[in-house]
Protein backbone atom coordinates (compact mmCIF):
# COMPACT_ATOMS: atom_id res chain seq x y z
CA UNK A 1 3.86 -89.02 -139.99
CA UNK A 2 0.10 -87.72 -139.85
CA UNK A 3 -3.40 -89.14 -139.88
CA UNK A 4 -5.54 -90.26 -142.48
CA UNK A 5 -8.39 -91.47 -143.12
CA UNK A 6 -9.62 -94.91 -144.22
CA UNK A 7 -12.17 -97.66 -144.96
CA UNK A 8 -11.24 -101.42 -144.56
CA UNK A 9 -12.67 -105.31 -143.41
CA UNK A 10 -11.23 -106.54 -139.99
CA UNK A 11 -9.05 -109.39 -141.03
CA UNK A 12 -7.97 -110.52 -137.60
CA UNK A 13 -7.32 -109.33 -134.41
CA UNK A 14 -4.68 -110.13 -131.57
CA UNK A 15 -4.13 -109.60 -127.81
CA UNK A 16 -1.16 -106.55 -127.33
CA UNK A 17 -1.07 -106.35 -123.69
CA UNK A 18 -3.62 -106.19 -121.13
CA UNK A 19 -6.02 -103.58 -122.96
CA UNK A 20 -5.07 -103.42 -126.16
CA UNK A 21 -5.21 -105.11 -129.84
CA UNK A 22 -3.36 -105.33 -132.90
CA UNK A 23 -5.95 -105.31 -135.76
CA UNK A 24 -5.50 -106.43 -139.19
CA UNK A 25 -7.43 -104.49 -142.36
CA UNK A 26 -7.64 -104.76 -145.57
CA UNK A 27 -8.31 -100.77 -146.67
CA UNK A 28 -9.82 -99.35 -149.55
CA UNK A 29 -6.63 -97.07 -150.41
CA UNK A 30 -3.72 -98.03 -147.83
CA UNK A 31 -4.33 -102.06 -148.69
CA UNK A 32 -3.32 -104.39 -145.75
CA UNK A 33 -2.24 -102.36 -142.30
CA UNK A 34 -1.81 -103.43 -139.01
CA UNK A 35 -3.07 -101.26 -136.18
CA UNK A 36 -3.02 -100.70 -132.70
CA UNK A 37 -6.28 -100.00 -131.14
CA UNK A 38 -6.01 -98.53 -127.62
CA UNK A 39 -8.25 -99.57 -124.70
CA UNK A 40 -10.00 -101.86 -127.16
CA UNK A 41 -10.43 -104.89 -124.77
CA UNK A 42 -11.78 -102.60 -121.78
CA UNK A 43 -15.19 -102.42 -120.58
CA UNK A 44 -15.38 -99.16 -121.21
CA UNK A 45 -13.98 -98.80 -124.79
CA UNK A 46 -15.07 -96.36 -127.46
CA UNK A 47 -14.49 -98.27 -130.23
CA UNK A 48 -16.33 -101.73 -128.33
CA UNK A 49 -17.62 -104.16 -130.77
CA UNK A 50 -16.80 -102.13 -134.08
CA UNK A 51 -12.85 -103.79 -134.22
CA UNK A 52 -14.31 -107.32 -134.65
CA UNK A 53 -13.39 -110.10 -137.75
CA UNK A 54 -15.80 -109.36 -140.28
CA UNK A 55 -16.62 -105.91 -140.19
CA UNK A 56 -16.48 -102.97 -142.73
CA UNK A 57 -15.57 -99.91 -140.84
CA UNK A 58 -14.51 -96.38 -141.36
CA UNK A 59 -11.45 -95.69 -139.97
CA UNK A 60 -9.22 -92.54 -138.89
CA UNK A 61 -5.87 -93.68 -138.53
CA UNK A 62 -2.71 -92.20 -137.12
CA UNK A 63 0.78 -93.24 -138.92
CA UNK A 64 3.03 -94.89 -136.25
CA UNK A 65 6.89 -95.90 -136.53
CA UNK A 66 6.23 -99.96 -137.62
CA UNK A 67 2.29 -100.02 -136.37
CA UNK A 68 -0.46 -97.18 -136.85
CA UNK A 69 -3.10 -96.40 -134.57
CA UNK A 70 -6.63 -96.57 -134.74
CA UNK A 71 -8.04 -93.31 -133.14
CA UNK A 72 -11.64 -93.15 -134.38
CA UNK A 73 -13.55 -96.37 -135.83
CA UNK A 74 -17.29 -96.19 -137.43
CA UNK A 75 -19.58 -99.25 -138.48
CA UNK A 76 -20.00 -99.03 -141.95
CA UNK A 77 -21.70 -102.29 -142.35
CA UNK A 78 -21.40 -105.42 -139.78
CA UNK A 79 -20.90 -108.44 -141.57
CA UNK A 80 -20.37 -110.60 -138.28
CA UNK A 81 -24.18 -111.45 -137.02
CA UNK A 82 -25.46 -112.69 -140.05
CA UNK A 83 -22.32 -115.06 -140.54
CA UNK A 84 -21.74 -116.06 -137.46
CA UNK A 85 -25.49 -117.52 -137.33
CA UNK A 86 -24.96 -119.88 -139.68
CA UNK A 87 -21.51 -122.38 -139.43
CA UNK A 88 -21.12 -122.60 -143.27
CA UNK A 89 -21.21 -119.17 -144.39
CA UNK A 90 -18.94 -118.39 -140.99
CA UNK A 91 -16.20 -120.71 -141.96
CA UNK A 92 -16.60 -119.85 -145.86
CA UNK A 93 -16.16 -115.91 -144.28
CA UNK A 94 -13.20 -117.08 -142.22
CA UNK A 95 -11.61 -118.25 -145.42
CA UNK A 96 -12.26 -115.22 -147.91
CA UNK A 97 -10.39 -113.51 -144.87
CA UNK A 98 -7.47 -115.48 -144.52
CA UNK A 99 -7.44 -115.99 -147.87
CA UNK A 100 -7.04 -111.49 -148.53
CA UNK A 101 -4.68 -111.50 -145.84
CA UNK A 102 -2.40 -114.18 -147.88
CA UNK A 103 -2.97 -112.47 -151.05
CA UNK A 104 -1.91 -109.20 -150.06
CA UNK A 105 1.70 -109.72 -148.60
CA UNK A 106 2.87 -106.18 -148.70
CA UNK A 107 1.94 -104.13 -146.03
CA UNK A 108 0.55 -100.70 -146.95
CA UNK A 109 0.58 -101.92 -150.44
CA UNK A 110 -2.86 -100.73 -152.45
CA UNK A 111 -4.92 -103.19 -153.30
CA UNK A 112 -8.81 -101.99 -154.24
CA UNK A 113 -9.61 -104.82 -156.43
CA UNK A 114 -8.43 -107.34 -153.20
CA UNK A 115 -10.84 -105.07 -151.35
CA UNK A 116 -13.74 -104.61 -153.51
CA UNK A 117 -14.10 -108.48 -154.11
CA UNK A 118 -13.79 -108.85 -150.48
CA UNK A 119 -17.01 -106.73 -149.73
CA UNK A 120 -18.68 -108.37 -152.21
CA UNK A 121 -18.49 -111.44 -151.29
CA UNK A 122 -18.92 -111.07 -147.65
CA UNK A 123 -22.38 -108.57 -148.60
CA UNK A 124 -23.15 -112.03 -151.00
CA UNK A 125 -22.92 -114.10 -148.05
CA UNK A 126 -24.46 -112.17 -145.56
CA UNK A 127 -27.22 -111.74 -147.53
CA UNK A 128 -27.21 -115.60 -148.72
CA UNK A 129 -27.46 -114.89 -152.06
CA UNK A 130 -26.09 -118.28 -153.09
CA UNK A 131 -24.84 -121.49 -151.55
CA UNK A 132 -21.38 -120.67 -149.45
CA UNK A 133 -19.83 -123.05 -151.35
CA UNK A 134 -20.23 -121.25 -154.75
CA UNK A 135 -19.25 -118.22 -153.34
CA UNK A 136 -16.10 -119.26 -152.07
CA UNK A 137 -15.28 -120.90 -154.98
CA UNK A 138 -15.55 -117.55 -157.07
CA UNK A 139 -14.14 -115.64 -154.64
CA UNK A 140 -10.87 -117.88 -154.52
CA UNK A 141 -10.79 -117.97 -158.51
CA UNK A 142 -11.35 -114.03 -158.65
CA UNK A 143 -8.79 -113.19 -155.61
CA UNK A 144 -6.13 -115.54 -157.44
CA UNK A 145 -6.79 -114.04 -160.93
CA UNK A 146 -6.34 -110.20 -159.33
CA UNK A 147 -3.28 -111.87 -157.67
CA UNK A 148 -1.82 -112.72 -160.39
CA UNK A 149 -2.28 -116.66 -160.13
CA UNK A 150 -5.20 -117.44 -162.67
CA UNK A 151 -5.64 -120.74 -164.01
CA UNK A 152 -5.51 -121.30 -167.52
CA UNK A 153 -8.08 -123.89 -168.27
CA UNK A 154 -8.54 -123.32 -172.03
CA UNK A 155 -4.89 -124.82 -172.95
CA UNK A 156 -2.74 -128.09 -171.79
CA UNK A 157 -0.63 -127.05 -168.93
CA UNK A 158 1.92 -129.42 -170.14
CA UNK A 159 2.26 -128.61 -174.03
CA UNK A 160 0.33 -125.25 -173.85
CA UNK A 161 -2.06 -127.11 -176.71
CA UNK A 162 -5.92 -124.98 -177.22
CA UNK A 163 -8.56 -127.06 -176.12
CA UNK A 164 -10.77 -126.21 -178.72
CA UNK A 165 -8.01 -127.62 -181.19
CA UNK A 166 -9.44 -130.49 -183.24
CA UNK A 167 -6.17 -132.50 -182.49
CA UNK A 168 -6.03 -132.34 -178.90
CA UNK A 169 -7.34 -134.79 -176.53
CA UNK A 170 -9.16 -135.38 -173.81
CA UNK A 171 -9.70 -132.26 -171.47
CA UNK A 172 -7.07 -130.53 -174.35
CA UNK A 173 -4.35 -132.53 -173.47
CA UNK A 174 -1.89 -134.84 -175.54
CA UNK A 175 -0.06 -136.47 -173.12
CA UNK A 176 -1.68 -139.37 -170.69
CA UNK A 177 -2.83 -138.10 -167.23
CA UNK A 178 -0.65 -136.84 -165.01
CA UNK A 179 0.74 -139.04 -161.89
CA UNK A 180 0.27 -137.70 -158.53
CA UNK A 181 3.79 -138.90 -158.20
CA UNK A 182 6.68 -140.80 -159.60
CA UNK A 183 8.64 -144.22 -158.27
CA UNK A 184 12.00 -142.66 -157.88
CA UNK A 185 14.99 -145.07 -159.46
């Protein structure tokens, strides 16, 4: 057990007693850890703002029996202002979090592609480069292709027929459309 150090987005934070938090990341090398930030919710604190949803930070971190600690914490870059101005880039934000926090279920497992799409879409949004929409629609098709789920949308789901085949049908499919459910008998 030792320190190291770190850079990561706050996914989420929680209450842990009456001064302290329990802070979700997503880190560059470590992938998702939980951490205990001391003092956080005090007047006082050292660390203040910096431990909020939406914010890249550098991080020196202290290993801890099921939780680490969070003993130094820097601003990289502060996503939060410039989302939380506007409702649909906030909510679109709030998703592309939850959404890297479901994606990476092992703790402490690495995961810099999970990461590196997560800054860029939150610096895309922050920045408004595009509608919110759009960019949570490529960053839910990008996170679920690095997690293993891509859809294939060149080839029937059903029959696994190409779509550019000159015997396949509409949308590459031979069989009717599916139902969106069945009249059991």
């Amino acid at each position: 057990m030792g320190s190291y150090r770190d850079d990561g987005i706050v996914l989420r934070t929680q209450k842990l007693g009456e001064a302290d938090r329990i802070i979700t990341l997503l880190t560059r090398r470590a992938g998702r850890v939980r951490a205990v930030a001391k003092g956080v919710r005090r007047t006082k604190s050292r660390f203040g703002a910096r431990l909020e949803p939406f914010t890249h930070v550098d991080l020196l971190l202290y290993e801890g029996r099921s939780l680490d600690y969070i003993t130094q914490a820097d601003t990289v870059r502060p996503y939060g202002k410039p989302l939380s101005a506007d409702y649909p880039r906030y909510t679109t934000g709030t998703a592309m979090l939850e959404t890297a926090e479901k994606l990476t279920p092992v703790e402490k497992e690495p995961s810099l592609r999970q990461f590196l799409l997560l800054v860029g879409g939150l610096r895309a949004l922050a920045e408004s480069a595009h509608n919110p929409r759009l960019i949570l629609d490529a960053y839910l098709l990008r996170s679920l292709a690095v997690a293993g789920y891509a859809p294939a949308l060149d080839e029937c789901a059903v029959c696994g027929t190409r779509v550019g085949d000159a015997s396949a049908g509409p949308a590459g499919s031979r069989e009717p459309p599916p139902r969106p459910w069945r009249r059991s008998r």
